[in-house]
Protein backbone atom coordinates (compact mmCIF):
# COMPACT_ATOMS: atom_id res chain seq x y z
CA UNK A 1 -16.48 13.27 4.90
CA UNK A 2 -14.34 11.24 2.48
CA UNK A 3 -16.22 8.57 0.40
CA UNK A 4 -16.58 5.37 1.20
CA UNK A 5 -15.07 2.86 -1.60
CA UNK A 6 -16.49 0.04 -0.18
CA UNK A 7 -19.91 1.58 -0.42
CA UNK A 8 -22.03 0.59 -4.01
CA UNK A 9 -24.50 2.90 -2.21
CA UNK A 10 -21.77 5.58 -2.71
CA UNK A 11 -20.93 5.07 -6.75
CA UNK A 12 -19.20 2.09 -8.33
CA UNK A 13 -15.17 1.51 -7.73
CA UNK A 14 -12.89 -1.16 -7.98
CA UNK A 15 -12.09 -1.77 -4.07
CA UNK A 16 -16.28 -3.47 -3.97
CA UNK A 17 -14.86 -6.08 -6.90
CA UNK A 18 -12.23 -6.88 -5.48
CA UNK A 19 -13.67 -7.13 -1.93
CA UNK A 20 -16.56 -9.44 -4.04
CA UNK A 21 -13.44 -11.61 -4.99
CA UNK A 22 -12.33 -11.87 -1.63
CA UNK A 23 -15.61 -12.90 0.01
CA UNK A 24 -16.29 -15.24 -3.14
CA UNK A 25 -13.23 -17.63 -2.26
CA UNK A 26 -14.46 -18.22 1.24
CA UNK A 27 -15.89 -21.67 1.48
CA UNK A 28 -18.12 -21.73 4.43
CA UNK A 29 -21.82 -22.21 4.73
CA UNK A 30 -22.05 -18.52 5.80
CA UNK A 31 -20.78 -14.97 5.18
CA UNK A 32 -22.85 -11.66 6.78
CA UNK A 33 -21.59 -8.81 5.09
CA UNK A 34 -21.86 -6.37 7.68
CA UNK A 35 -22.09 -2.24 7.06
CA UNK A 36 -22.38 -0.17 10.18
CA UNK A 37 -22.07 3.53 11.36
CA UNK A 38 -18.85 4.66 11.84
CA UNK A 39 -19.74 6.32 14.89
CA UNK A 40 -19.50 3.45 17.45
CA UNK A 41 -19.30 2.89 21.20
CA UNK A 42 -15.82 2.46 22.79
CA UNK A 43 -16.46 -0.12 24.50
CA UNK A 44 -16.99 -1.82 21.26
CA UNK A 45 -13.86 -0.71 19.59
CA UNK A 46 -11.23 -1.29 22.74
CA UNK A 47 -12.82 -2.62 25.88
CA UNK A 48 -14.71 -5.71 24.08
CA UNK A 49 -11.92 -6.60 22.23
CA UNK A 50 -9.27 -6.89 24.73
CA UNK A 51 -7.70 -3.37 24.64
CA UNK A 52 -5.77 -2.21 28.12
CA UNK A 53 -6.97 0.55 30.22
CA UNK A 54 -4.15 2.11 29.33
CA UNK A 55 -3.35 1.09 25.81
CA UNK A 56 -1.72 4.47 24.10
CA UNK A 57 -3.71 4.17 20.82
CA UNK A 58 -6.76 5.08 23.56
CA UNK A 59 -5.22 8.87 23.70
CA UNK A 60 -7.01 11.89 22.32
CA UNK A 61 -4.21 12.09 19.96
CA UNK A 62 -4.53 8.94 18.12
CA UNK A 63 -8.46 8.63 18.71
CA UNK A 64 -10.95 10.60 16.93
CA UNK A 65 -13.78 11.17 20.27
CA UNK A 66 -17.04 12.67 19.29
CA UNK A 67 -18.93 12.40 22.84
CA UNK A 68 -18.48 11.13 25.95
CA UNK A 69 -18.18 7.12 25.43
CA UNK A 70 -18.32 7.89 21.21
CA UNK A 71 -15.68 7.64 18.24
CA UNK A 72 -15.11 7.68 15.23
CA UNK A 73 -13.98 4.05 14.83
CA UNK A 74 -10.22 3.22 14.45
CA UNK A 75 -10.65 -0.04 12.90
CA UNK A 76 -13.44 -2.02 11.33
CA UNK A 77 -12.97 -4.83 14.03
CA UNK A 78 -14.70 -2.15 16.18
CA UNK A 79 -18.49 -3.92 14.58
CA UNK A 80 -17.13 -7.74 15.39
CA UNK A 81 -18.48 -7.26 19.24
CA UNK A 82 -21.47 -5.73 18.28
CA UNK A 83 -21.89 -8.52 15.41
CA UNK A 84 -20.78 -11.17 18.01
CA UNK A 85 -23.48 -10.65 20.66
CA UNK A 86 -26.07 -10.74 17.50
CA UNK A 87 -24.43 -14.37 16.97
CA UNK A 88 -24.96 -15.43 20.11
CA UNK A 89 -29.16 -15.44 19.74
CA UNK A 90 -29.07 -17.14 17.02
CA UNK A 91 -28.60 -20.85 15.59
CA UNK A 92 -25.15 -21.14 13.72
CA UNK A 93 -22.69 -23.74 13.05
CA UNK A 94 -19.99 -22.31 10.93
CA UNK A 95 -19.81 -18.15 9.65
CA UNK A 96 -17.75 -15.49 8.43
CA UNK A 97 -18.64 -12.33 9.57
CA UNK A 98 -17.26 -9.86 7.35
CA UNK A 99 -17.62 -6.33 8.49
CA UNK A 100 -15.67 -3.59 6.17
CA UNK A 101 -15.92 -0.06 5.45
CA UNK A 102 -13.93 3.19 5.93
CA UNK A 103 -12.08 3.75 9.29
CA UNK A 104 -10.87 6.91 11.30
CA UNK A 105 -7.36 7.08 12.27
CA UNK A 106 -3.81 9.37 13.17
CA UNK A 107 -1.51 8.19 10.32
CA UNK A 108 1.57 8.95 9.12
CA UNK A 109 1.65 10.84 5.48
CA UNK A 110 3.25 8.66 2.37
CA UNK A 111 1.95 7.10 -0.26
CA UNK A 112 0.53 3.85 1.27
CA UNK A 113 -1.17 5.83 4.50
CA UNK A 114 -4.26 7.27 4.65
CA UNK A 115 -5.98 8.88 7.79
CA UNK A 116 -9.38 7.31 6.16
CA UNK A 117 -8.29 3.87 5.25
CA UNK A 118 -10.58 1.00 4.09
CA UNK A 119 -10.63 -2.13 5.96
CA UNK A 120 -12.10 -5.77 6.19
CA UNK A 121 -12.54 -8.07 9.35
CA UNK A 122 -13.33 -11.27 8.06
CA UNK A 123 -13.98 -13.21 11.85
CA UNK A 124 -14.78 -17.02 10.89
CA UNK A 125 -17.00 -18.48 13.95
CA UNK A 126 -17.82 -22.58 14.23
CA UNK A 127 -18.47 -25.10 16.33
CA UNK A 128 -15.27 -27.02 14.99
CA UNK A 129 -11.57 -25.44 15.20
CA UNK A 130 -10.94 -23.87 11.45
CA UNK A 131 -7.39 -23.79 10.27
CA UNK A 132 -5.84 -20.15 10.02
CA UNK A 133 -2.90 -21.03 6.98
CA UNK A 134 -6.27 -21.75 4.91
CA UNK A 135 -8.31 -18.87 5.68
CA UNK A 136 -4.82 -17.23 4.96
CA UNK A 137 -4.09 -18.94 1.43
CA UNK A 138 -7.64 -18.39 0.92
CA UNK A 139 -7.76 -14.84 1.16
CA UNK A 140 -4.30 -13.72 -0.51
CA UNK A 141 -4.09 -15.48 -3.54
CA UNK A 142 -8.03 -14.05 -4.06
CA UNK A 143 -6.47 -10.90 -3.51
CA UNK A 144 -3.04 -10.77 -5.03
CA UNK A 145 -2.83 -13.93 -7.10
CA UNK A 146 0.87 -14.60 -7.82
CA UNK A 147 2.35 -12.79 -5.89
CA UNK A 148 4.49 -14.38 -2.29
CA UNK A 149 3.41 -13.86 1.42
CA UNK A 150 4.64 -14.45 4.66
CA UNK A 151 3.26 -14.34 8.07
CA UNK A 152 5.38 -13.38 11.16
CA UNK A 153 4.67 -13.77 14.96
CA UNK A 154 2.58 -10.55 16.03
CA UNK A 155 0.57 -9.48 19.22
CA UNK A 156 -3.23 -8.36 19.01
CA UNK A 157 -5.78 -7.94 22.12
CA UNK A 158 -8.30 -9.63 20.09
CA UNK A 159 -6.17 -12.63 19.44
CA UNK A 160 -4.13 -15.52 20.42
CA UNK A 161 -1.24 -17.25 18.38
CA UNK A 162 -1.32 -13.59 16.19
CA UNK A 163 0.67 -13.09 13.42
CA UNK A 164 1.25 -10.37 10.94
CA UNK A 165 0.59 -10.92 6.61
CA UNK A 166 3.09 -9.46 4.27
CA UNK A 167 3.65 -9.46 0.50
CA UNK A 168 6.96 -8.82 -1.05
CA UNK A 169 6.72 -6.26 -2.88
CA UNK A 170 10.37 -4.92 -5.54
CA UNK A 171 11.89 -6.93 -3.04
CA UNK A 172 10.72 -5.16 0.10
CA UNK A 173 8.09 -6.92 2.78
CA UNK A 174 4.87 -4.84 2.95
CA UNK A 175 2.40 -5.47 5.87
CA UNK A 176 -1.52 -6.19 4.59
CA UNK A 177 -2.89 -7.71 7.40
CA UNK A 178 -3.17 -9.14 10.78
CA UNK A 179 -4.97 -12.32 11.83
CA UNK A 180 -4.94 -14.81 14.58
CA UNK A 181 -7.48 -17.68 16.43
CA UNK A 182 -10.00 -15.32 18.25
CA UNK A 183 -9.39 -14.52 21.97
CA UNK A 184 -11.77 -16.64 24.05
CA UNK A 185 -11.98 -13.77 25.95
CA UNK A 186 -13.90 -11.20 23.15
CA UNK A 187 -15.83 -14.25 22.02
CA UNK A 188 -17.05 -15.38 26.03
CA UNK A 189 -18.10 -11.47 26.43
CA UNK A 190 -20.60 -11.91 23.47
CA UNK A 191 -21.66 -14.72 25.31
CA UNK A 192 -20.82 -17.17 22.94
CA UNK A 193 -20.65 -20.80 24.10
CA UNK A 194 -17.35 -22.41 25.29
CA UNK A 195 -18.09 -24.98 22.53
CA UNK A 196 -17.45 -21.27 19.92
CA UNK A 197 -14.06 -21.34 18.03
CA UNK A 198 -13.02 -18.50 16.16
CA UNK A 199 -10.66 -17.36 13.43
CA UNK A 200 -10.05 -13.76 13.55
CA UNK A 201 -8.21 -11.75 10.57
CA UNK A 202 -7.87 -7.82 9.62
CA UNK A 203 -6.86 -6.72 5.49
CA UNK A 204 -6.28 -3.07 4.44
CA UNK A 205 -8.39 -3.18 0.63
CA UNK A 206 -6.13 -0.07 -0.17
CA UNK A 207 -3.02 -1.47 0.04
CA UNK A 208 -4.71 -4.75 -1.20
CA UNK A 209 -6.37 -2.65 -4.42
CA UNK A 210 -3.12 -0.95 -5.31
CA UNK A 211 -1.29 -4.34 -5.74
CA UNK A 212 -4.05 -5.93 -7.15
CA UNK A 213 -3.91 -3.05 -9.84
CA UNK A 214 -0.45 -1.96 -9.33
CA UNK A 215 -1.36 1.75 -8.07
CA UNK A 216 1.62 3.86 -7.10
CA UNK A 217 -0.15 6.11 -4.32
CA UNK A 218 -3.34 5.97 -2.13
CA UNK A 219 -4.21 8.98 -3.08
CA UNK A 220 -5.40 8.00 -6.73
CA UNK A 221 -7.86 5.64 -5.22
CA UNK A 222 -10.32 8.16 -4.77
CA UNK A 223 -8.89 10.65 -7.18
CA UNK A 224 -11.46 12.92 -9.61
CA UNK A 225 -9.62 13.38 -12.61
CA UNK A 226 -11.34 11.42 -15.05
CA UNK A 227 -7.83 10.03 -16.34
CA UNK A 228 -7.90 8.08 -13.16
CA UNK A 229 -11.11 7.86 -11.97
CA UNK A 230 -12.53 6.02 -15.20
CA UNK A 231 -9.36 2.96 -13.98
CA UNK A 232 -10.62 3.03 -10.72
CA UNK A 233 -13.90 0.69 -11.59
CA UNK A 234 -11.82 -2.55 -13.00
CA UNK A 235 -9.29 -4.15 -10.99
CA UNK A 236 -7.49 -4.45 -14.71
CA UNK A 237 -3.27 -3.22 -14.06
CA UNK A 238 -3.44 0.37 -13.30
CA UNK A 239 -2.07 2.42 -16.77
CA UNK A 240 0.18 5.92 -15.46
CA UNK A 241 -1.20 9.38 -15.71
CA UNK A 242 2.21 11.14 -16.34
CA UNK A 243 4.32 11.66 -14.18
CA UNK A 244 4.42 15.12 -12.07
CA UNK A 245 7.67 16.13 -10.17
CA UNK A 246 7.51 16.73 -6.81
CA UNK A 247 8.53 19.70 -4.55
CA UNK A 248 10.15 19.95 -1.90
CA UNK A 249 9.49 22.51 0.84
CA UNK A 250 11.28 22.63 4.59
CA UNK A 251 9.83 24.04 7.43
CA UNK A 252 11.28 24.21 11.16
CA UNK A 253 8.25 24.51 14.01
CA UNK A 254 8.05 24.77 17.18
CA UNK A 255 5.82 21.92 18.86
CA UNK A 256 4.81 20.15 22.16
CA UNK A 257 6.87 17.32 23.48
CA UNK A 258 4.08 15.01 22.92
CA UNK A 259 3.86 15.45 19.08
CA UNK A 260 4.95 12.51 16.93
CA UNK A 261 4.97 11.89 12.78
CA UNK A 262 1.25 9.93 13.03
CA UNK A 263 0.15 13.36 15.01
CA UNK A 264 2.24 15.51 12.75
CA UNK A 265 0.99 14.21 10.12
CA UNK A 266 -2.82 14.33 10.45
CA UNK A 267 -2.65 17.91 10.67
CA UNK A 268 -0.69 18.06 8.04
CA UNK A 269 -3.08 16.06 5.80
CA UNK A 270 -6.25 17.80 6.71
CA UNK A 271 -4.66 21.39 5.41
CA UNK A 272 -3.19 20.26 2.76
CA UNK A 273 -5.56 17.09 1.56
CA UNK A 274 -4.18 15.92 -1.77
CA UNK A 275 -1.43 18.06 -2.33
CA UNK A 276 0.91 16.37 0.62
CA UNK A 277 2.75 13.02 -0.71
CA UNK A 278 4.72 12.68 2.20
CA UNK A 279 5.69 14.15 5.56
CA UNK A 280 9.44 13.48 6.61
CA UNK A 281 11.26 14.40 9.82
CA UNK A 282 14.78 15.80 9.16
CA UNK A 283 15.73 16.58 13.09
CA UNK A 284 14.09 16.54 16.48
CA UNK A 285 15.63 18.48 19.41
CA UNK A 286 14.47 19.37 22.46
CA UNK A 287 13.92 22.81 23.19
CA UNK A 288 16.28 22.86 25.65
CA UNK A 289 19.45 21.58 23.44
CA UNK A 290 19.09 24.88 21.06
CA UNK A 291 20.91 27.62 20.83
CA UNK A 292 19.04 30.98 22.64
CA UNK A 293 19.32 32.57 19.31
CA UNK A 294 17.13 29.57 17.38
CA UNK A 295 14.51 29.31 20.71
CA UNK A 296 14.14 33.10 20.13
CA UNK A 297 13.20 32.72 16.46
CA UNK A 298 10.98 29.76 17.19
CA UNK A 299 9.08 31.56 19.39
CA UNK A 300 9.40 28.37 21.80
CA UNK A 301 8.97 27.50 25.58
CA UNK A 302 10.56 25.39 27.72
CA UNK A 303 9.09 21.59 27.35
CA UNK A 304 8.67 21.73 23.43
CA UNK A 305 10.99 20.67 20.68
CA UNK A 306 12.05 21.97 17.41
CA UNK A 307 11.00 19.45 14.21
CA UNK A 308 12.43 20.28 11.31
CA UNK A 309 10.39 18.95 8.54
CA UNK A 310 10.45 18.09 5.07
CA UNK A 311 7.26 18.20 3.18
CA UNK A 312 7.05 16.77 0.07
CA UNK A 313 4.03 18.31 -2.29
CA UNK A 314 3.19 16.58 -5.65
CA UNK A 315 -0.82 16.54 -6.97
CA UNK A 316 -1.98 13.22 -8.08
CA UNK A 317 -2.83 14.64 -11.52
CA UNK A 318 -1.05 17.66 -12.46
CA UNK A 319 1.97 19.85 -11.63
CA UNK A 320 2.18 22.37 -8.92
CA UNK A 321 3.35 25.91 -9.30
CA UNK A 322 5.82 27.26 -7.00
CA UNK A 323 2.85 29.62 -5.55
CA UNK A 324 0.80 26.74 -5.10
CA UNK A 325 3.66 25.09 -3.45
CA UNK A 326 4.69 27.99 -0.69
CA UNK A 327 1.02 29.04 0.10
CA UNK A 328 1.09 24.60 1.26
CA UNK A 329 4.55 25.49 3.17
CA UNK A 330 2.90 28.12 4.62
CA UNK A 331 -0.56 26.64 6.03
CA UNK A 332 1.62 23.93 7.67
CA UNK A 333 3.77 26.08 9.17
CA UNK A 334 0.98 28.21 10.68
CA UNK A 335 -1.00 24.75 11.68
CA UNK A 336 2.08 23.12 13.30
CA UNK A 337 3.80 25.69 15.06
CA UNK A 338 3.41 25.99 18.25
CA UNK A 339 5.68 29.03 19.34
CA UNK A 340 5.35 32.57 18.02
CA UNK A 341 4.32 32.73 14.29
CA UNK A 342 7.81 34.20 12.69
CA UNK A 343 8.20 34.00 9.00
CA UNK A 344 11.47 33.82 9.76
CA UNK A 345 10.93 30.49 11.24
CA UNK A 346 10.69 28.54 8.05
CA UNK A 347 13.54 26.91 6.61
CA UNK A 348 15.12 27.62 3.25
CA UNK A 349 12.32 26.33 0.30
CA UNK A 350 14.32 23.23 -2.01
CA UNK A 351 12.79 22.72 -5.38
């Protein structure tokens, strides 16, 4: 299992300071840091929050089930019920529950995805309505002093009036959290009084930590190369490891109809770990559209579709060899594909 960044328990790193700076801004009587399993009930991480019966990101493919009524959680808001019903046998007047740590999701690849990201819920419960564009102010110039934000209109089960945080970024908007008031419903089924307001808000520290520092790609957070390792327990501006090309390799597969980039993709990334920058889809078509010749070759059945898909390969810390590089192509393909296991079915290699 991946480490934890947000763990001191789990060695020293630069996501903890800056998650100290965070906290540190908040001024409110109380804040419960708050550490839990990542194993957690689902209840906990849909049902008690507000998710739908029916709510796609419930599906096997998006959710990592252990047992029966057990995940992996998806997001660290998945310890705010649990933390919630704890609240409510207790005295309080105004808190921040702050519950972070290493979540479990389906992702697309690139470099500011992970399939482990680390997360922060900071909930702010009181007896008096807080205002949300403080907690907001609050919490972004802690993180990313100097730099602009916005907040646009957003829907979240857990929240009314929601809205989405983004920070320009070379002129582009990037998303870095969510946050809205608390739904009354998720705070009524801790059985919290009516008299309970809430402030409810969700940051990604990775994408956080890499503008704090000014990190080109997730995957040098936890990188083990001591060039980047030793910058990874300051938040001081991140100083490049040179630059390694990447390569390009195309492969054409076979797969279900079902099968999307976020899917896609988290095979992808558990074969290939750190050598996989990005995944890219050139084409989709449905099996159906091809030519007999090309369903032949594929190996494919009726109901499936042909992706044809560009990976791009480039190690955080040093250059990959063209071996290295079509032994990756090669575990993809036979990962991905769903039809008949061709050779022939790759597409033409691009350096």
């Amino acid at each position: 299992m991946p480490r934890d960044l947000t763990d001191p328990a789990q060695g020293p790193h630069a996501m903890q300071l800056l998650l100290d700076r965070i906290l540190s801004a908040l001024d409110v009587p109380e804040v419960r840091l708050i550490r839990e399993n990542p194993e957690v009930a689902v209840e906990d991480n849909y049902d008690n929050l507000g998710y739908t019966p029916d709510a796609v990101t419930r599906d096997a493919r998006y959710t990592r089930y252990t047992t029966p009524g057990r995940m992996l959680r998806s997001h660290t808001s998945a310890m705010i019920p649990p933390a919630l019903r704890v609240l409510g046998t207790e005295e309080w007047d105004d808190v921040v529950l702050a519950c972070v740590g290493m979540v479990y999701r389906r992702d697309t690849v690139d470099r500011v995805h992970s399939g482990t990201p680390h997360q922060l819920d900071l909930w702010r419960i009181s007896r008096e309505r807080a205002d949300l564009d403080e907690l907001i102010d609050t919490v972004v110039t802690a993180a990313l002093p100097g730099m602009r934000y916005r907040t646009t209109p957003a829907t979240h089960p857990y929240t009314t009036a929601g809205r989405q945080i983004d920070v320009l970024v070379d002129g582009e908007w990037l998303e870095v959290g969510e946050c809205g008031l608390a739904a009354s419903h998720v705070l009524r089924r801790a059985w919290l009084p009516s008299s309970a307001h809430g402030l409810a808000m969700g940051l990604g520290l990775d994408r956080l930590l890499m503008l704090h520092k000014g990190v080109p790609d997730i995957r040098l957070l936890s990188a083990t190369d001591p060039r980047v390792a030793s910058q990874m327990l300051d938040l001081t501006p991140y100083r490049p490891v040179s630059k390694h090309p990447p390569v390009l390799r195309d492969i054409s597969v076979a797969v279900g109809a079902e099968q999307d980039l976020e899917t896609v993709g988290d095979t992808v990334r558990s074969v290939l770990g750190e050598l996989v920058e990005a995944v890219h889809v050139v084409s989709e078509t449905p099996v159906s559209e091809l030519p007999p010749a090309a369903v032949a070759r594929l190996g494919a059945v009726e109901g499936q579709k042909n992706l044809l898909l560009r990976l791009v390969l480039r190690h955080p810390t040093r250059t990959l060899t063209d071996a290295e590089a079509n032994a990756a192509r090669d575990a993809v393909y036979a990962a991905v594909h769903e039809g008949s296991l061709s050779v022939s079915a790759c597409a033409p290699s691009r350096g």
